[in-house]
Protein backbone atom coordinates (compact mmCIF):
# COMPACT_ATOMS: atom_id res chain seq x y z
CA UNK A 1 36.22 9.20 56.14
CA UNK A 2 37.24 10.32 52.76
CA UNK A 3 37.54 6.89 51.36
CA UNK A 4 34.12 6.16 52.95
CA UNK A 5 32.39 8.76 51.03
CA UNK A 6 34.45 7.75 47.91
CA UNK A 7 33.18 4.07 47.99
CA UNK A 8 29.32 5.07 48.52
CA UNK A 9 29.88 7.45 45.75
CA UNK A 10 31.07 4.70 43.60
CA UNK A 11 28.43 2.24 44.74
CA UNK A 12 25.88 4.86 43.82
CA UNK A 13 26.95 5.07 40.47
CA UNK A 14 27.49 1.31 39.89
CA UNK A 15 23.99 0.77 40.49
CA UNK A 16 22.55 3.96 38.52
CA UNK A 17 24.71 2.22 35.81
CA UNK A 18 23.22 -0.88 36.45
CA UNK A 19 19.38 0.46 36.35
CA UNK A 20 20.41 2.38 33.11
CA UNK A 21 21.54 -1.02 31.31
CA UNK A 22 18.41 -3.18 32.65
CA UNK A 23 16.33 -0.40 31.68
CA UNK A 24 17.95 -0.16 28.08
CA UNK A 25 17.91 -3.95 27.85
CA UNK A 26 14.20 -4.28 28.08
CA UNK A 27 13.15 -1.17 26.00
CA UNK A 28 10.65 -2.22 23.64
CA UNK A 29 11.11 -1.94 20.13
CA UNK A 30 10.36 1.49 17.85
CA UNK A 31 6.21 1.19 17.76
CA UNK A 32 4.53 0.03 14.09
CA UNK A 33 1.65 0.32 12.85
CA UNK A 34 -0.49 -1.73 10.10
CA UNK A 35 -3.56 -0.22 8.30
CA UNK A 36 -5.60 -1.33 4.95
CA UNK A 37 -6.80 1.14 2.43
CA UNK A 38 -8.62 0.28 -0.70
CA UNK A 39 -7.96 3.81 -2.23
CA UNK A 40 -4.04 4.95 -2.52
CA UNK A 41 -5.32 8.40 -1.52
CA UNK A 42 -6.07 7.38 1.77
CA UNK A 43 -2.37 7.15 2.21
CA UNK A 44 -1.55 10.55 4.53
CA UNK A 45 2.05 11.11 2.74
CA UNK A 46 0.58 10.68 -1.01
CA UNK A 47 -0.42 13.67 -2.50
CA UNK A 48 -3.49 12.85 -4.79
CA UNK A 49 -4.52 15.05 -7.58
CA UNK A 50 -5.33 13.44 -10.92
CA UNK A 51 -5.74 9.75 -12.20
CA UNK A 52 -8.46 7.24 -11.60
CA UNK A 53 -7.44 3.59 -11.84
CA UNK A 54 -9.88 1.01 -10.71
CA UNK A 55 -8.35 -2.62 -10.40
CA UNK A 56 -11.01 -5.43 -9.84
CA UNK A 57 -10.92 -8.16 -8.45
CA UNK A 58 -12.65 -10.69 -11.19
CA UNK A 59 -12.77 -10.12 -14.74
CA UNK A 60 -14.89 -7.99 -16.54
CA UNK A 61 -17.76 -10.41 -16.89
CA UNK A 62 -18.20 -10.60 -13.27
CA UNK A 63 -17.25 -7.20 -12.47
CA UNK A 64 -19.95 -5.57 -13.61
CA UNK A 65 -23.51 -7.05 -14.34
CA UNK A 66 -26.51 -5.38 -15.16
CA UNK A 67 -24.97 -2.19 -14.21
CA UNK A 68 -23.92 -2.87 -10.79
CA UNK A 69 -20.31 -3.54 -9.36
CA UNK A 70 -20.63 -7.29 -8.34
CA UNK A 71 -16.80 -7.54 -7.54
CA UNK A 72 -14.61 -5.59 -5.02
CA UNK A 73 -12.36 -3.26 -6.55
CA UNK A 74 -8.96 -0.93 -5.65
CA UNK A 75 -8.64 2.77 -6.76
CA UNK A 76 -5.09 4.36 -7.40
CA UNK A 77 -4.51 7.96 -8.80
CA UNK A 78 -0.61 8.16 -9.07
CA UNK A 79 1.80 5.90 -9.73
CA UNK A 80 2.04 2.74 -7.11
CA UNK A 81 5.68 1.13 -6.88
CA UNK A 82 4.45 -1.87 -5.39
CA UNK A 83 0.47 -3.15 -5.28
CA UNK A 84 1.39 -4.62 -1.57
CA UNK A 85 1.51 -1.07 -0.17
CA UNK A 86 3.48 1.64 1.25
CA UNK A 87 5.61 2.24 4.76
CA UNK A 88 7.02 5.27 6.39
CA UNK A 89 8.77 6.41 9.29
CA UNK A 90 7.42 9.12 11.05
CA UNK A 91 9.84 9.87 14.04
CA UNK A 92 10.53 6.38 15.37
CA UNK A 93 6.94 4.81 14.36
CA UNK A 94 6.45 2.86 11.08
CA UNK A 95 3.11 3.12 9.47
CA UNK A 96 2.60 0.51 7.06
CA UNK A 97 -0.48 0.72 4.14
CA UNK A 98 -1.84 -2.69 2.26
CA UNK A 99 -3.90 -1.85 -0.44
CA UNK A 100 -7.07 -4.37 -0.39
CA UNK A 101 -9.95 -4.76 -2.50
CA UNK A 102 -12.75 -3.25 -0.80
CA UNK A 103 -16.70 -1.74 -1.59
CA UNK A 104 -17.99 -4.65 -0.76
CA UNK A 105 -18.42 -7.97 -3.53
CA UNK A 106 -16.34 -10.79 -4.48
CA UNK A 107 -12.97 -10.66 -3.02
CA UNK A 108 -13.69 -7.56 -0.72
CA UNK A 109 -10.75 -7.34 1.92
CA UNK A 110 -8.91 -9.43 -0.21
CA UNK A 111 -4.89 -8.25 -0.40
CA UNK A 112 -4.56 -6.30 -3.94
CA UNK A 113 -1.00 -7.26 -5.53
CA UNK A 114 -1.32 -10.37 -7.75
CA UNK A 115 -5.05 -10.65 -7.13
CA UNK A 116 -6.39 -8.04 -10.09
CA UNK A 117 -8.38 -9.77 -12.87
CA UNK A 118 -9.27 -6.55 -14.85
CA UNK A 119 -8.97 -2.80 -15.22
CA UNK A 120 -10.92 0.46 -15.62
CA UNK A 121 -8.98 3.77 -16.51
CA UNK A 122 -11.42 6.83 -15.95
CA UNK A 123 -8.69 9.07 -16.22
CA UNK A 124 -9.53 12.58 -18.19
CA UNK A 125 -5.66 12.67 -19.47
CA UNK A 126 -3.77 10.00 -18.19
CA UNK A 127 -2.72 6.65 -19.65
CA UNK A 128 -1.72 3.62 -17.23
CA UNK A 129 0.45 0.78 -17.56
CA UNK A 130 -0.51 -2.43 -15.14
CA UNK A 131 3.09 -4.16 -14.35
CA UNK A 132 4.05 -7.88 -13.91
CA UNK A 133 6.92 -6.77 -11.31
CA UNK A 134 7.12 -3.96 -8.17
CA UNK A 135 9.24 -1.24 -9.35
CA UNK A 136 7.45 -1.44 -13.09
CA UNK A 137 9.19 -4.10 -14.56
CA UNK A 138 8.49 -6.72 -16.68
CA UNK A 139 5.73 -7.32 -18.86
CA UNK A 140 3.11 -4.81 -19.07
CA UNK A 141 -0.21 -3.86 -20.32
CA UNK A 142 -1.30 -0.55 -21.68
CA UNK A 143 -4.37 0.92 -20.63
CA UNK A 144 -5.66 4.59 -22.16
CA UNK A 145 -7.20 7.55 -20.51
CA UNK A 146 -11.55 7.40 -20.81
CA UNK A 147 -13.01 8.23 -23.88
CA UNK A 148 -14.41 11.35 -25.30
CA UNK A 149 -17.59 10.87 -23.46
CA UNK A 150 -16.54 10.24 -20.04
CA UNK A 151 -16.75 6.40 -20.43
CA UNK A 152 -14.79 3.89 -18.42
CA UNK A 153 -14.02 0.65 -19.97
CA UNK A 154 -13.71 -2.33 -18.53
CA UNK A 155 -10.70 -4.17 -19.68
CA UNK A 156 -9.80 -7.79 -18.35
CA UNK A 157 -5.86 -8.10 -17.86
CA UNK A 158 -4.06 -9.97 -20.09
CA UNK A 159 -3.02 -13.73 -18.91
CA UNK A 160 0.66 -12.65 -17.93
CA UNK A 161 -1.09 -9.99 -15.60
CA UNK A 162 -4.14 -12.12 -14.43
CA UNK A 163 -3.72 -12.47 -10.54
CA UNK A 164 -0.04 -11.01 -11.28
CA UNK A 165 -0.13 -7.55 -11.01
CA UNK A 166 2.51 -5.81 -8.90
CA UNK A 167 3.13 -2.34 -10.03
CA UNK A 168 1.06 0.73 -12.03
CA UNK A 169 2.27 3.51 -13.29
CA UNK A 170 1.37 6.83 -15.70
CA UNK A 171 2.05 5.68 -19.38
């Protein structure tokens, strides 16, 4: 009797075991999610308080005519690592942010890094530098804080730069 109730015992937990390892074995991976923001603020970890670079998507002639923004365009105000985005874990989910040129115009929805064709720094105090490399490396281009009036210049990137623009950072 006792060896009976010992062998049901250890079928029971052979197949428990066995429903634990199938089950384990076709868990689906941690969940991720993808999402595309035009404006680093948008970003829920990035705190956002000062700066105001504008990367465009053509050059300054066709970035602005008559006025009007023709050509789709990226805001960042803080330093960006890497123009292809940020990703974070928050418990076992990823959430993954591409900056794209958005606000409608040429190139809107367009991935941002290595796409820029000029620059705008409305910044009250801060200077920028536009970076060849992620991680702001390699050559670079300076671009200072708005002038004493409030105005925004539109500068086109330099031909190093041009459609190679990977990092930005306060100068």
């Amino acid at each position: 009797m006792r060896t009976a109730r010992f062998k049901r015992k250890i079928a029971a937990c052979a197949t428990s075991f066995a429903a634990l390892v199938g089950a384990l074995a076709t868990a689906g991976p941690a969940e991720a999610a993808e999402y595309t923001v035009m404006d680093n603020c948008d970003v829920p970890w990035i705190t956002c308080s000062y700066g105001d670079l504008w990367l465009f998507y053509n050059s300054k002639d066709i970035a602005v005519q008559d006025g009007y923004y023709k050509s789709a365009f990226t805001m960042f105000y803080s330093n960006v690592s890497d123009h292809w985005g940020t990703s974070q874990y928050q418990g076992s989910s990823l959430s993954t942010y591409r900056y794209v040129f958005g606000n409608g115009g040429n190139g809107n929805g367009q991935y941002m890094k290595n796409n820029a064709a000029s620059v705008q720094n409305c910044a009250r105090d801060d200077n920028y530098r536009v970076y060849y490399n992620s991680g702001y490396g390699g050559t670079s281009q300076y671009f200072a804080k708005n002038g004493p009036y409030g105005d925004c210049n539109i500068t086109d990137l330099i031909s190093a730069l041009k459609n190679n623009n990977a990092s930005s950072h306060f100068a």
